[in-house]
Protein backbone atom coordinates (compact mmCIF):
# COMPACT_ATOMS: atom_id res chain seq x y z
CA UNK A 1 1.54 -25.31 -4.44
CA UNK A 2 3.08 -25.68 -0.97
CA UNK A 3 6.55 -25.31 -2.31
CA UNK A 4 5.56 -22.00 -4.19
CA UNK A 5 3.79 -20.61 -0.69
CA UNK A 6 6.99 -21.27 1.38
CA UNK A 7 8.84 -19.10 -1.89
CA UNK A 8 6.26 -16.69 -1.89
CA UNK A 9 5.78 -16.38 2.12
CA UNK A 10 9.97 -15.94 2.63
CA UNK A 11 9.90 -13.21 0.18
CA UNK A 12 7.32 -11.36 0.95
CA UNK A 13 9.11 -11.86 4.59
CA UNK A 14 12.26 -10.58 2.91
CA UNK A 15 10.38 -7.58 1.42
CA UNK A 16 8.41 -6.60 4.86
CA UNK A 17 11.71 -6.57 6.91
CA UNK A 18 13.57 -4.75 4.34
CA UNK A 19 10.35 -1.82 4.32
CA UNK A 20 9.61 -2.56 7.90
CA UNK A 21 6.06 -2.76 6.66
CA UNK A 22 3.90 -5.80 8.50
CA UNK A 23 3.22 -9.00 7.23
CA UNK A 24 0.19 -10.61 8.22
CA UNK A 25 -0.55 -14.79 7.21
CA UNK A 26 -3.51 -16.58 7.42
CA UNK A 27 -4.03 -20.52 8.09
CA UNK A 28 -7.33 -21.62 7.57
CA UNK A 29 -8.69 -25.16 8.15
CA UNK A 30 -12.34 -25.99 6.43
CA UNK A 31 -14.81 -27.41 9.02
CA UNK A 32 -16.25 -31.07 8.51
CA UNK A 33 -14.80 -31.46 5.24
CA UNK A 34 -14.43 -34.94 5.92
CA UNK A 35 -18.00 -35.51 6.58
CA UNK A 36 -19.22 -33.29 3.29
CA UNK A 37 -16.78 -35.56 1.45
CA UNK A 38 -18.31 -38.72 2.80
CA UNK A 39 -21.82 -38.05 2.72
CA UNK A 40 -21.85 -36.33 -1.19
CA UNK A 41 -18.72 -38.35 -2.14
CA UNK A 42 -15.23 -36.80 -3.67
CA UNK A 43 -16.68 -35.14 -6.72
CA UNK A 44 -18.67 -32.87 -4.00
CA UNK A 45 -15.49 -32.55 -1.99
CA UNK A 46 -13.47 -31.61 -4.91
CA UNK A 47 -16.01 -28.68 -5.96
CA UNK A 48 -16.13 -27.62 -2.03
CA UNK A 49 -11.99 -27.54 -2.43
CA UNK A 50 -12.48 -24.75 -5.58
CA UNK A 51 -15.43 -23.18 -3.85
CA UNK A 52 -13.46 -21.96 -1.23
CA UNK A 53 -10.04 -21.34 -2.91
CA UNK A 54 -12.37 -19.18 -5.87
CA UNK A 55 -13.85 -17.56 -2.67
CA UNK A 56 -10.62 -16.56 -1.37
CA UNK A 57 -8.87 -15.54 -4.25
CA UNK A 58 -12.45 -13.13 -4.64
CA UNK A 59 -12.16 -12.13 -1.29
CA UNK A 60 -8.55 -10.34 -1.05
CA UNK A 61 -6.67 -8.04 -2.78
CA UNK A 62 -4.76 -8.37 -5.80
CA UNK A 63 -1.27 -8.44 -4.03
CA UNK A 64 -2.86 -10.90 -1.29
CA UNK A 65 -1.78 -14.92 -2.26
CA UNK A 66 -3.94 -17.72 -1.40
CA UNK A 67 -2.89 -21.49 -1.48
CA UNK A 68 -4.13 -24.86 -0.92
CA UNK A 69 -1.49 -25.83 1.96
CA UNK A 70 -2.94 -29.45 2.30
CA UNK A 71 -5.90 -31.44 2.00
CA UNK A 72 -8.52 -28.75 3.28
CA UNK A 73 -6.05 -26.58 4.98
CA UNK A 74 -5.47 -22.92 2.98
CA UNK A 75 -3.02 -20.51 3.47
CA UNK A 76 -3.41 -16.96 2.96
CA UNK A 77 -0.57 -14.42 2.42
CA UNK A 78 -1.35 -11.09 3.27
CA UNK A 79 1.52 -8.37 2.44
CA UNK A 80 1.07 -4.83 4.57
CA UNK A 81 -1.73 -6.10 6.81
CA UNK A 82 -1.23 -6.36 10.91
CA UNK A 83 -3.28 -9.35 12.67
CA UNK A 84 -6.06 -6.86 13.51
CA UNK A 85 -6.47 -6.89 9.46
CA UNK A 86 -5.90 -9.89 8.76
CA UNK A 87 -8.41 -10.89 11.14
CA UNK A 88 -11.26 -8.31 9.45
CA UNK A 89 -10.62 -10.10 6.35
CA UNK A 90 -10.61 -13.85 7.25
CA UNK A 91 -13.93 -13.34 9.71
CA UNK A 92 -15.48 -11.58 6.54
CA UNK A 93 -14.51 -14.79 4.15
CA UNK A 94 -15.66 -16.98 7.07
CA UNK A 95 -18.97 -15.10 7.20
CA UNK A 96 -19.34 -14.57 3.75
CA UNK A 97 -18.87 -18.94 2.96
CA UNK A 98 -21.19 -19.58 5.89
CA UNK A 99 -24.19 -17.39 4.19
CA UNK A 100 -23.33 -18.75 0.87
CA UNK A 101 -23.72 -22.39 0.40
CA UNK A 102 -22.24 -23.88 -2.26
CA UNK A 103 -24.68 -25.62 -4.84
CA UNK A 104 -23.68 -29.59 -5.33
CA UNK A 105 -26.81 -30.85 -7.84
CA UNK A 106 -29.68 -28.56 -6.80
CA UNK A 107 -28.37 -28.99 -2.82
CA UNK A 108 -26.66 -26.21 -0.53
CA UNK A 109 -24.04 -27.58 1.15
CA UNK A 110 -22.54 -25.07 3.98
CA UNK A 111 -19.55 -23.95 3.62
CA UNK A 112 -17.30 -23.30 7.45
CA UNK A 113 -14.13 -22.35 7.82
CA UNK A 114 -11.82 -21.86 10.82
CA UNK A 115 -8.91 -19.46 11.55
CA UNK A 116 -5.45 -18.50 12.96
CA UNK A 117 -4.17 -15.43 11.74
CA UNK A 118 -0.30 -13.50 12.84
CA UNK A 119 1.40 -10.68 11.67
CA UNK A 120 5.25 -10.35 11.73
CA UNK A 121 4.67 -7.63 14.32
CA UNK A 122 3.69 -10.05 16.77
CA UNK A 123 6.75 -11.98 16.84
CA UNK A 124 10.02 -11.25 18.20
CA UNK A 125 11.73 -12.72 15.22
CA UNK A 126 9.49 -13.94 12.32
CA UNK A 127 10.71 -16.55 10.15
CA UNK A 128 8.37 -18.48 7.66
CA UNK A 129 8.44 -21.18 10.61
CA UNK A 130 7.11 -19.08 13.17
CA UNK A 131 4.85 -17.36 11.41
CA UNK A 132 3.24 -20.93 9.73
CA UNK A 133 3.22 -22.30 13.27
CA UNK A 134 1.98 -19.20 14.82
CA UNK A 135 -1.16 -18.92 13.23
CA UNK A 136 -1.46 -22.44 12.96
CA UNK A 137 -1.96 -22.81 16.57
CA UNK A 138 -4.25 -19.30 16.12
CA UNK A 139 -6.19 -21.89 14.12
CA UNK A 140 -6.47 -24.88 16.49
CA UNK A 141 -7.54 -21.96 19.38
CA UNK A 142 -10.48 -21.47 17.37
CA UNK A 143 -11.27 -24.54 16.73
CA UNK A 144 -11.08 -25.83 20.45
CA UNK A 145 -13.81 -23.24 21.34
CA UNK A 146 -16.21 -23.80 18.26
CA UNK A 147 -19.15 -25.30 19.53
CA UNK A 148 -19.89 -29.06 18.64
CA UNK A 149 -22.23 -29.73 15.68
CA UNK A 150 -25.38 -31.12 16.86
CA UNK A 151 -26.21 -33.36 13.41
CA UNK A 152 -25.42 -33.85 10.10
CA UNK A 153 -28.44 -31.57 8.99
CA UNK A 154 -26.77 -28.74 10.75
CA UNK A 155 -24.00 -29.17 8.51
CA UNK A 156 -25.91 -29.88 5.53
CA UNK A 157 -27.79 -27.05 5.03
CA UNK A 158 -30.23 -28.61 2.47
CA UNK A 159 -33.30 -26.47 1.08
């Protein structure tokens, strides 16, 4: 999957210099997985994986591409969208996860994602490098600044 998002994400590159149209990508990290993994074991983690790849794949448009990049870590692929977009549509997954839950055996376990998000018109000279590593440390901005969770049953959002 990582090897067809670096093919995918050079040539959709490819196509937005050749139209000069923008390019916008999307790293997103999923908050706590570890802990939602350890406390329900890796059958829950698993589901919580597919929960939020179905989610994203829901969540854009047809010509958008979504990929598991590694362990919890997605990336998002968003042809013709500018950061300001990309950001619209990333903070409306991330809300979106955080009011759904995801059922694991009659439980809601919260979903919470974090963020970096680029467009190709924010670099000098985008490569798939730059880009990657751009909104990667988008990402790690966000999550510097989230606020600590207070206990496990602020995570676990069981009704």
């Amino acid at each position: 999957n990582r090897r067809e998002m670096e093919e995918s994400l050079d040539q959709e590159l490819s196509r937005s210099r050749r139209h000069h149209d923008p390019l916008a990508v999307v790293f997103i990290d999923c908050d706590d997985f570890k802990l939602v993994n350890d406390t329900y074991g890796h059958d829950c983690g698993d589901m919580y994986l597919k929960y939020v790849a179905n989610k994203l794949i829901e969540m854009t448009r047809k010509g958008d591409m979504a990929f598991r990049y590694a362990g919890d870590e997605f990336i998002l692929i968003l042809p013709n969208q500018n950061t300001a977009d990309a950001e619209l549509i990333a903070g409306r997954i991330k809300d979106h996860l955080f009011v759904n839950p995801m059922d694991y055996k009659g439980l809601q376990v919260s979903v919470s994602i974090s963020y970096g998000s680029i467009s190709t018109d924010q670099l000098v000279e985008p490569t798939c490098k730059t880009l990657l590593k751009a909104a990667d440390d988008k990402l790690y901005e966000m999550k510097k600044h989230k606020p600590p969770r207070s206990s496990l049953i602020d995570l676990l959002d069981l009704h």
